[in-house]
N, C-alpha and C. Protein backbone atom coordinates (compact mmCIF):
# COMPACT_ATOMS: atom_id res chain seq x y z
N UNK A 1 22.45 41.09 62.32
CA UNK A 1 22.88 41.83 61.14
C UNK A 1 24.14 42.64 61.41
N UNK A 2 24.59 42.69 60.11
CA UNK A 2 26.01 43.36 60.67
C UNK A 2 25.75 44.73 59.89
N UNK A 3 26.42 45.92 61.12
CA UNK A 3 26.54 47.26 60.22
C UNK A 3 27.88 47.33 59.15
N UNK A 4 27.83 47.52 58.24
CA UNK A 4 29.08 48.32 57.28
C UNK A 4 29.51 49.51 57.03
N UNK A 5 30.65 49.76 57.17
CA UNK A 5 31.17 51.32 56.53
C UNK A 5 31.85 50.76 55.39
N UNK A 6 31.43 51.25 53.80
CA UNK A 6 32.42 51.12 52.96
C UNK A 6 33.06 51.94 52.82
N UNK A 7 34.33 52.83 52.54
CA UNK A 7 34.85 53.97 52.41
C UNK A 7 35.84 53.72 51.55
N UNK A 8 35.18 54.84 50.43
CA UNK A 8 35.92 54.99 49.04
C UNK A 8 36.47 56.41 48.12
N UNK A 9 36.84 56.23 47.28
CA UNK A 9 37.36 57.46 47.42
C UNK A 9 37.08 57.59 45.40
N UNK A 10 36.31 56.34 44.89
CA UNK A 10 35.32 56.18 43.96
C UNK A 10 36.66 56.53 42.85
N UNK A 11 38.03 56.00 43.12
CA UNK A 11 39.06 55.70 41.96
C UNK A 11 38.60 53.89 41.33
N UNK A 12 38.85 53.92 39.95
CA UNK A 12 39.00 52.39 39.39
C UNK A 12 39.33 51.18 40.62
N UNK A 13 40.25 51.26 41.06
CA UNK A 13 40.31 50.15 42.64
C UNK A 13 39.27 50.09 43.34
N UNK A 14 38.76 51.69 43.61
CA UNK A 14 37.78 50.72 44.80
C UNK A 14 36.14 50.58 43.94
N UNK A 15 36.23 51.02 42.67
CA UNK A 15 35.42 50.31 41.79
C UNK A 15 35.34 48.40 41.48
N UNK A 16 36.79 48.24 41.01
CA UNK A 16 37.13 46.56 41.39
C UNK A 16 36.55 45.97 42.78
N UNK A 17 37.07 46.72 43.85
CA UNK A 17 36.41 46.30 44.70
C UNK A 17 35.46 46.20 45.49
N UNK A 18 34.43 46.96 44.65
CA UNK A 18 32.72 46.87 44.80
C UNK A 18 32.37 45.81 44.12
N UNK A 19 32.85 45.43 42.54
CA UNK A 19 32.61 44.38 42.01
C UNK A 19 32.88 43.34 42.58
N UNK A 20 33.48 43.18 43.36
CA UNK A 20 34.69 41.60 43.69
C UNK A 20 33.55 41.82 45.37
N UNK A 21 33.20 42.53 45.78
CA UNK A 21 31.78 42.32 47.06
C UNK A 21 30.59 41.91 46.24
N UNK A 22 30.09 42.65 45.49
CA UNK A 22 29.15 42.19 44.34
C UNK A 22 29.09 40.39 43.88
N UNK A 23 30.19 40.22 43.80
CA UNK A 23 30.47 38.82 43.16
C UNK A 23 30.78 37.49 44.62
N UNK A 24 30.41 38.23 45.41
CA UNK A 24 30.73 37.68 47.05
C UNK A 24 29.41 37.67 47.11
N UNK A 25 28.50 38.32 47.40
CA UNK A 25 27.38 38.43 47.87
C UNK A 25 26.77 37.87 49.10
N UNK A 26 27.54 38.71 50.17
CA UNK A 26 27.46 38.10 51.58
C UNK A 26 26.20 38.46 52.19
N UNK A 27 25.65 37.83 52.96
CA UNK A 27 24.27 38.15 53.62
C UNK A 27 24.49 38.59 54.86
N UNK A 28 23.31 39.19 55.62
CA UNK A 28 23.48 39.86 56.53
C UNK A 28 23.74 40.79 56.92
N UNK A 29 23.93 42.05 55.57
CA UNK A 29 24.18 43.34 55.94
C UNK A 29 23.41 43.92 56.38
N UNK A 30 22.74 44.62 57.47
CA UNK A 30 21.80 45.22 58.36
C UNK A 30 21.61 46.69 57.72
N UNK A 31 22.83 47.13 57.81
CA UNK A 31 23.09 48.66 57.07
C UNK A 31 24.59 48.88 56.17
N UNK A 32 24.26 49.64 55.47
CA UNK A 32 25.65 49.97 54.59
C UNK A 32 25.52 51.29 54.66
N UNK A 33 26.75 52.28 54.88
CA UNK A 33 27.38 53.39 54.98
C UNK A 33 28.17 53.44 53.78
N UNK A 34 28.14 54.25 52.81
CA UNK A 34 29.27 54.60 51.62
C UNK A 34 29.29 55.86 52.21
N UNK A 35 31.25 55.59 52.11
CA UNK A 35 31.64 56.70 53.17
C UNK A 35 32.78 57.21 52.02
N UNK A 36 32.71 58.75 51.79
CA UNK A 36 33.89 59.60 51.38
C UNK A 36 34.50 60.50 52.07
N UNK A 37 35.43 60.10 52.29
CA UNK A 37 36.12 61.57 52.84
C UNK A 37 36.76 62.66 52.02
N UNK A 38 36.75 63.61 52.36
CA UNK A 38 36.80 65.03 51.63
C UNK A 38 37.79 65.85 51.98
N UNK A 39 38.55 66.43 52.30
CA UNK A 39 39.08 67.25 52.78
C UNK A 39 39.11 68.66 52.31
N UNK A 40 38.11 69.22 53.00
CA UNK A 40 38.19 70.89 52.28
C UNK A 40 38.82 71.71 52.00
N UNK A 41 39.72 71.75 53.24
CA UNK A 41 40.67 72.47 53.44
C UNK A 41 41.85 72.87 51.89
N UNK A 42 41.94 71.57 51.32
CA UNK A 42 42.65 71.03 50.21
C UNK A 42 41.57 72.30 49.55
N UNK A 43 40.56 72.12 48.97
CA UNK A 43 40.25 73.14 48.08
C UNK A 43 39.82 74.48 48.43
N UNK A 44 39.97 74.39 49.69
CA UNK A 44 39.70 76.08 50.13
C UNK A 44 41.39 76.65 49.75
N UNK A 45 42.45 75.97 50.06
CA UNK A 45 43.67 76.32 49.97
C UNK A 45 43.89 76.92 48.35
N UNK A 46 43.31 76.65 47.24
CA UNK A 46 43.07 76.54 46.10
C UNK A 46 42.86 78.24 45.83
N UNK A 47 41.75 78.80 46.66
CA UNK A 47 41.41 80.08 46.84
C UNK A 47 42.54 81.03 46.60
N UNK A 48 43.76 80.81 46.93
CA UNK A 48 44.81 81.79 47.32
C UNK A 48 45.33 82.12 46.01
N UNK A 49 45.61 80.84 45.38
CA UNK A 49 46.03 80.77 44.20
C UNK A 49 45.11 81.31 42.68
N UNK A 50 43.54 80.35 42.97
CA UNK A 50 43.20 80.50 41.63
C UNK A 50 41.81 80.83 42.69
N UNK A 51 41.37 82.13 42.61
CA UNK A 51 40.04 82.76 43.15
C UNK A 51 38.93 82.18 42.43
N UNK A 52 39.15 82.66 40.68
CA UNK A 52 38.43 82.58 40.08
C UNK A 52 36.98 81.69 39.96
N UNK A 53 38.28 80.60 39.72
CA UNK A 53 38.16 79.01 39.89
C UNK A 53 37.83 78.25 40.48
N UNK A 54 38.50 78.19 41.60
CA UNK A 54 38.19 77.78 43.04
C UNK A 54 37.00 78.45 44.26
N UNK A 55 35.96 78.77 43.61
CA UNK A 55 35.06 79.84 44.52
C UNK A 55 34.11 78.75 44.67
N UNK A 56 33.96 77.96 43.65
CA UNK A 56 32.81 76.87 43.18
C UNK A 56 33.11 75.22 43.45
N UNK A 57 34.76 75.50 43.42
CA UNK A 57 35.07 74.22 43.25
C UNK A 57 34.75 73.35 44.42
N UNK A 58 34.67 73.44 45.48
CA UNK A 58 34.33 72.50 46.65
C UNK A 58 32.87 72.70 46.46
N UNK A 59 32.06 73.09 46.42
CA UNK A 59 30.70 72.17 45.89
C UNK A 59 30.26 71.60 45.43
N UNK A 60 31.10 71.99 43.77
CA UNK A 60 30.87 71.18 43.11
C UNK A 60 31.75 69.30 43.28
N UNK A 61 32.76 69.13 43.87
CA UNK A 61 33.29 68.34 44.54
C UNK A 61 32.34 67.49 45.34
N UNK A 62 31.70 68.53 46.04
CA UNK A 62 31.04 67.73 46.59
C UNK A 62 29.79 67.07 45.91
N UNK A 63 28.99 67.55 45.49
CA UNK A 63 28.40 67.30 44.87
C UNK A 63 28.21 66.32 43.68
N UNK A 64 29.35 66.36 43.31
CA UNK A 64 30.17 65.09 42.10
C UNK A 64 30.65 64.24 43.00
N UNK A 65 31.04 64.13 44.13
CA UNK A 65 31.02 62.90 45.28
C UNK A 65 29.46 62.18 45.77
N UNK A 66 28.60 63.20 45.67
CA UNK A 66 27.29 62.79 46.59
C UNK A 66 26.63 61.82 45.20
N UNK A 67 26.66 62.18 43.95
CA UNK A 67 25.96 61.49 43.02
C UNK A 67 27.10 59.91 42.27
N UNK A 68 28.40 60.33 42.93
CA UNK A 68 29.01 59.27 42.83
C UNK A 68 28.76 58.04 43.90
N UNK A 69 28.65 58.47 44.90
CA UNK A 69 27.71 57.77 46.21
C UNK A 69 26.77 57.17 46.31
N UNK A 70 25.72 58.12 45.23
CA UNK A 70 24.12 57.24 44.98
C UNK A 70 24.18 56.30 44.06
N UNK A 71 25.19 56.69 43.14
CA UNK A 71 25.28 55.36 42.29
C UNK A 71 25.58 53.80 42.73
N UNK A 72 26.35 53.94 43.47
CA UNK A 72 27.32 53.48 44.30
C UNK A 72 26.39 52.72 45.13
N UNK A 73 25.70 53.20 45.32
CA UNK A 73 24.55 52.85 46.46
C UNK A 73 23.51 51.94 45.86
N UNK A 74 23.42 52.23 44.62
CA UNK A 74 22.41 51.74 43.58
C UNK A 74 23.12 50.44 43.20
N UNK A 75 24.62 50.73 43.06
CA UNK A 75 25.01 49.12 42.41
C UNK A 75 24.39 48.00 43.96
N UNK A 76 24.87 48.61 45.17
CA UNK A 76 24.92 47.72 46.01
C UNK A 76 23.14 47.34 46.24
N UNK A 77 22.77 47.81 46.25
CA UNK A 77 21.14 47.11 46.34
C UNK A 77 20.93 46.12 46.38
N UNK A 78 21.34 45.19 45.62
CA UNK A 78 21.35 43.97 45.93
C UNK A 78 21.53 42.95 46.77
N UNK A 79 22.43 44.38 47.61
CA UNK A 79 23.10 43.38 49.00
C UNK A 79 22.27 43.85 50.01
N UNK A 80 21.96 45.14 50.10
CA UNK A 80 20.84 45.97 51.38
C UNK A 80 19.52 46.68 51.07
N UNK A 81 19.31 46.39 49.65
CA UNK A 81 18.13 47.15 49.77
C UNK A 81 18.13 48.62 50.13
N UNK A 82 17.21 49.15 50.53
CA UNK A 82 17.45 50.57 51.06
C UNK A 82 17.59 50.54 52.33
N UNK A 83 18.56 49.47 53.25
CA UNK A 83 19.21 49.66 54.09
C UNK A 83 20.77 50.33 54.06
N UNK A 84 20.79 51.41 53.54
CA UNK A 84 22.30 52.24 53.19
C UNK A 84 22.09 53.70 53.34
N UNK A 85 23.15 54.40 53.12
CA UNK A 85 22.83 55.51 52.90
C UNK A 85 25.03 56.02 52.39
N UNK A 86 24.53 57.54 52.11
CA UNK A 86 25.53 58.07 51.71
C UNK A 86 26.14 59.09 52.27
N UNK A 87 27.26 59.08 52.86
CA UNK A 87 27.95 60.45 53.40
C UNK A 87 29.71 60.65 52.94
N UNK A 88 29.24 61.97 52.47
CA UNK A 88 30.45 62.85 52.16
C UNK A 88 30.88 63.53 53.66
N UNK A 89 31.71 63.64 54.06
CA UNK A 89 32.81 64.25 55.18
C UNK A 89 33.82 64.58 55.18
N UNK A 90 33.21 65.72 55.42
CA UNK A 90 35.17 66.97 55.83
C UNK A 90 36.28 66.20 56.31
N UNK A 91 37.37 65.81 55.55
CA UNK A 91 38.36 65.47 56.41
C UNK A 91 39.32 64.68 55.73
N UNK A 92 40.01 63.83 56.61
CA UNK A 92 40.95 62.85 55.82
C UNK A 92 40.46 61.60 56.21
N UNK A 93 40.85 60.72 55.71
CA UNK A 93 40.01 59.22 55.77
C UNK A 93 40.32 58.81 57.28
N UNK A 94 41.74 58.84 57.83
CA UNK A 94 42.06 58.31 59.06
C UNK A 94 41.32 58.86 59.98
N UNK A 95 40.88 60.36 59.80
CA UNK A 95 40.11 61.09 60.62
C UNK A 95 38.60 60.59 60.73
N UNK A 96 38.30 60.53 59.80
CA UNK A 96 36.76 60.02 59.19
C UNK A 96 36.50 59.00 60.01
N UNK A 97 36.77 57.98 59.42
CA UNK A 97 36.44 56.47 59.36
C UNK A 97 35.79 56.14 61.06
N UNK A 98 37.12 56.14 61.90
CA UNK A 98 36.58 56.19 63.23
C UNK A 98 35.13 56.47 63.93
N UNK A 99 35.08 57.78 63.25
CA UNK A 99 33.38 58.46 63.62
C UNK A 99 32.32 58.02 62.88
N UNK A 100 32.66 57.38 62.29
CA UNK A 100 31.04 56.81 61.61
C UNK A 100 30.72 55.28 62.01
């Protein structure tokens, strides 16, 4: 079985290209990883500017990533079953990707 990292960033493209795996339907996935990277920093920086606003906003980020993930997770079923899972991570993708 082969492991997978998908890593998306859950824009229209890499929507197409869940469909266009979907429509592949390769066997042998052992495990699937839906992988986002995050970078906090980006909305902690936010703080300086707009307090108000930005006190909430990286949770909720995240959080609107984690249920974009399960969905995500839900289309792919077909290919792994509940061999998958979902992770959001601090960082930038080049940083990311490596470690998982």
């Amino acid at each position: 079985p082969v492991r997978v990292v998908l890593a998306t960033d859950h824009s229209d493209y890499a929507q197409r290209c869940v469909e266009s795996l979907l429509a592949f339907a390769p066997e042998g996935i052992g495990h699937l990883t839906l992988l986002t990277a995050f970078p906090r920093e980006e909305v902690d920086a936010l703080r300086a500017h707009l307090p108000d606003v930005a006190a909430g906003a990286a949770e909720a980020v995240l959080d609107s990533l984690r249920a974009k993930g399960e969905h995500l997770r839900a289309r792919l079923s077909p290919l792994v079953g509940e061999r998958s899972e979902v992770r959001v991570e601090d960082g930038y993708p080049e940083e990311v990707i490596p470690l998982v």
